[in-house]
Protein backbone atom coordinates (compact mmCIF):
# COMPACT_ATOMS: atom_id res chain seq x y z
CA UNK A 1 26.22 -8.34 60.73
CA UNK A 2 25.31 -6.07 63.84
CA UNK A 3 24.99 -2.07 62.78
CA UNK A 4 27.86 -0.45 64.23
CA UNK A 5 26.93 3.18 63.12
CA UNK A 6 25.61 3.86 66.62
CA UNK A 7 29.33 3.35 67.90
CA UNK A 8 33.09 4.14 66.80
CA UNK A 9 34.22 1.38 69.36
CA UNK A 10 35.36 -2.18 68.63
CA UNK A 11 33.32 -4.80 69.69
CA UNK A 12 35.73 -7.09 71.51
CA UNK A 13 35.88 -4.75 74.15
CA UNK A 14 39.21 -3.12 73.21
CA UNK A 15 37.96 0.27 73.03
CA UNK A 16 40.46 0.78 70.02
CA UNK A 17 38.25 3.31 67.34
CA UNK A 18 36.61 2.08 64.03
CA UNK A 19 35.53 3.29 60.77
CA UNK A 20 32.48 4.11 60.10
CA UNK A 21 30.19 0.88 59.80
CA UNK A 22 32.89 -1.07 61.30
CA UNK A 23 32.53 -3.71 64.07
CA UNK A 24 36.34 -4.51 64.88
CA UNK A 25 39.17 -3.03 64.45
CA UNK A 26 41.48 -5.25 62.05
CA UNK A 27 41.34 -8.72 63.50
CA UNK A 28 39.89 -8.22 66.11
CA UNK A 29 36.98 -10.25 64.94
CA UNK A 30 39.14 -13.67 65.48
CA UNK A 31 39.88 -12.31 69.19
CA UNK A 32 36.27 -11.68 69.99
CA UNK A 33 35.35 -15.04 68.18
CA UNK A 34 37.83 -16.95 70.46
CA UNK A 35 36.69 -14.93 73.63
CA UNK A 36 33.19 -16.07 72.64
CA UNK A 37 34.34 -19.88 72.14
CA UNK A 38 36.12 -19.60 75.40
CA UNK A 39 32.84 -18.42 77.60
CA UNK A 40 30.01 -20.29 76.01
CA UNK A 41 31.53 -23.77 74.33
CA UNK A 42 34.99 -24.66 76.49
CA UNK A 43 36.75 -22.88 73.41
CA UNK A 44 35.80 -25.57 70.98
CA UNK A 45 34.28 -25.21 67.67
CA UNK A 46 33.22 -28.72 67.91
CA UNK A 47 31.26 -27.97 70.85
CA UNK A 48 29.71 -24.84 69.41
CA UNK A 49 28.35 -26.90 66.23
CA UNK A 50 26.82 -29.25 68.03
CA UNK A 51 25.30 -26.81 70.08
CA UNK A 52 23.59 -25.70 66.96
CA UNK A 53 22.58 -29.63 65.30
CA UNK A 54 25.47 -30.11 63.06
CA UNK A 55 28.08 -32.44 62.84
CA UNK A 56 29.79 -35.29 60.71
CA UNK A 57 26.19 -36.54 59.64
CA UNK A 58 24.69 -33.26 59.12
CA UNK A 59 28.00 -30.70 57.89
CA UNK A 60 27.40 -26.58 58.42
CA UNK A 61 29.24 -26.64 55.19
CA UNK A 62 25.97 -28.12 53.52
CA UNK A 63 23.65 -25.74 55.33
CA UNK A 64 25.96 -23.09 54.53
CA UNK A 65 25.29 -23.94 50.67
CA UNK A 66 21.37 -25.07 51.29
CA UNK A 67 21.05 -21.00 52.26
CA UNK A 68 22.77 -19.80 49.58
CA UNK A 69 25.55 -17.96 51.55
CA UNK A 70 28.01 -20.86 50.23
CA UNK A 71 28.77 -22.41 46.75
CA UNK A 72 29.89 -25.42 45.38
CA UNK A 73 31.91 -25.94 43.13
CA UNK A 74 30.46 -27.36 39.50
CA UNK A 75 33.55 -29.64 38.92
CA UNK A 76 34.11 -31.31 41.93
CA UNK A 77 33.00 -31.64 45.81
CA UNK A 78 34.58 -27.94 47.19
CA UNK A 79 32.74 -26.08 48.78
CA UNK A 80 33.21 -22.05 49.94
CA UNK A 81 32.31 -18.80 50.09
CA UNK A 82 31.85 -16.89 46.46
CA UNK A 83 35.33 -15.65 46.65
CA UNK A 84 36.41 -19.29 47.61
CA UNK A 85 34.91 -20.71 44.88
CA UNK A 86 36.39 -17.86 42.58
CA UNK A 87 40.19 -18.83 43.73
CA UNK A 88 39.60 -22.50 43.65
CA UNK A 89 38.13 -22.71 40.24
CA UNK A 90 41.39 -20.52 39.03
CA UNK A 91 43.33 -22.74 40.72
CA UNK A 92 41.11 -25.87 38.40
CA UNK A 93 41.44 -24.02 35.18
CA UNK A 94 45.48 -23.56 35.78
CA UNK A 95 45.88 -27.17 36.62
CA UNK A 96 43.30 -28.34 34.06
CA UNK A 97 45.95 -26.29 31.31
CA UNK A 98 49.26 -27.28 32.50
CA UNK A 99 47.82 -30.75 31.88
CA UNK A 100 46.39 -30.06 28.56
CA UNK A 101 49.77 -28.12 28.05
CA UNK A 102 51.79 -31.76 29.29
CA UNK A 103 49.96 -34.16 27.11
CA UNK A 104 49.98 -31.92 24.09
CA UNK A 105 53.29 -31.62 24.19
CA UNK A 106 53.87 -35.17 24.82
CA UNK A 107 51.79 -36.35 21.92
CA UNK A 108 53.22 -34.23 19.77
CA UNK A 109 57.25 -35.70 20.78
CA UNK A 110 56.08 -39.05 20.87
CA UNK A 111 54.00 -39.15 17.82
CA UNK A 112 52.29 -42.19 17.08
CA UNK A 113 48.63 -43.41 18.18
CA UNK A 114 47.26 -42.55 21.62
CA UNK A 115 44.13 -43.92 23.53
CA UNK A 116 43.00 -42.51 27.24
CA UNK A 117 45.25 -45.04 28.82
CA UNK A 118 48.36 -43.96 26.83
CA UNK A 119 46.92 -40.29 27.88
CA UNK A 120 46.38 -41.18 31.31
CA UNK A 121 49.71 -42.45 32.29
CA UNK A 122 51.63 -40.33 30.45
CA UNK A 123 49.71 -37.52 32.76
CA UNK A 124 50.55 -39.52 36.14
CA UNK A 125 54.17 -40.09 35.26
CA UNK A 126 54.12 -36.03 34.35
CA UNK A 127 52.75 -35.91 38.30
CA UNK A 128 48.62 -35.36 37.29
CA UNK A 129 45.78 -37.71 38.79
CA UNK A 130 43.73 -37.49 35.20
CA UNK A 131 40.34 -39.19 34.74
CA UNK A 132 39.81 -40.49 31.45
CA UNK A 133 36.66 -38.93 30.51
CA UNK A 134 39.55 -35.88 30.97
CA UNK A 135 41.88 -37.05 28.80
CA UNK A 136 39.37 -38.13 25.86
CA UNK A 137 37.71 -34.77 25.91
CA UNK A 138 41.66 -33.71 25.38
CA UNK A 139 41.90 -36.09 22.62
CA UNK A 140 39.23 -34.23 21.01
CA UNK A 141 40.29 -31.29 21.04
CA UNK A 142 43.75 -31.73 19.87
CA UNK A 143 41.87 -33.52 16.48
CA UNK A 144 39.78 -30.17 16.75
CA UNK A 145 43.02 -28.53 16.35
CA UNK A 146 44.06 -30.82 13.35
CA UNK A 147 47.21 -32.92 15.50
CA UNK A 148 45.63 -36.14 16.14
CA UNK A 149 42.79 -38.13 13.95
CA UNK A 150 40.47 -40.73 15.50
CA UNK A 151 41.54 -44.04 13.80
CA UNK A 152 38.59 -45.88 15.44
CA UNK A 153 34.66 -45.16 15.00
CA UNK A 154 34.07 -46.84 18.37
CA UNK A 155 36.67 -46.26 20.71
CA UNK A 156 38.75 -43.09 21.75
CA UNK A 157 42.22 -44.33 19.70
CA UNK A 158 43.77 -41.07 17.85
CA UNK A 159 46.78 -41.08 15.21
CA UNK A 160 48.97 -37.89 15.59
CA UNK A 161 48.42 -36.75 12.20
CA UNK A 162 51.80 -34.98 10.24
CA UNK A 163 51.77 -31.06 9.97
């Protein structure tokens, strides 16, 4: 970002005062942005990106992440800033619970024995898009725990055990 300590001005032109090391005054940013947009690329972000090489087959997003001022996420395709990243992996680790939460609670009313496509649909009919790779590492944990048993050496099937 530009040094604003030589000035106590806002940079879109406003003349409205700043704190110290301050460019705009509170969103003014998005007005100078759009000024900007308006003067040098017909107002279109579009424009602008192709101005600099990017596009559908070549994304900022991935340059963004190639320099290291972006992340991406570990579990899945998302990519942001830090802070992004930070909200959308609470966001993963709420969801990933509430499901954990659903099909414990299921297996434990419904008793009986319970494989990943048992797990899965039971998930989808509770409104969750499960994978089962998700719902066997589930299955483990809930023998872990002690409430279901695998009955089969070779394949993911789990007994709920009685407590």
């Amino acid at each position: 970002m530009t040094d604003n300590a030589s000035t106590d001005r806002c940079y879109c032109g406003c003349r409205t005062v700043t704190g110290y090391g301050r460019a705009f005054a509170p969103g003014h940013d998005k007005v100078a942005e759009a000024a900007y947009l308006a003067v040098h690329h017909n107002g279109s972000v579009a424009e602008l990106l192709r101005s600099k090489g990017y596009g559908p087959d070549k994304p900022v997003i991935d340059a963004a992440v190639k320099a290291g001022a972006w992340e991406k996420c570990d579990h899945c395709d998302y990519k942001g800033a830090p802070g992004s990243i930070r909200n959308h992996m609470a966001k993963v680790r709420k969801a990933e619970n509430s499901q954990r939460e659903a099909l414990e609670r299921s297996v434990r009313a419904l008793g009986g024995t319970w494989d990943p496509s048992r797990g899965m649909q039971t998930l989808r009919d509770a409104g969750y898009s499960p994978s089962e790779k998700y719902v066997r590492a589930v299955y483990r944990r809930l023998a872990e725990d002690g409430l279901l048993e695998k009955v089969d050496d070779n394949r993911a099937i789990y007994f709920v055990t009685e407590k």
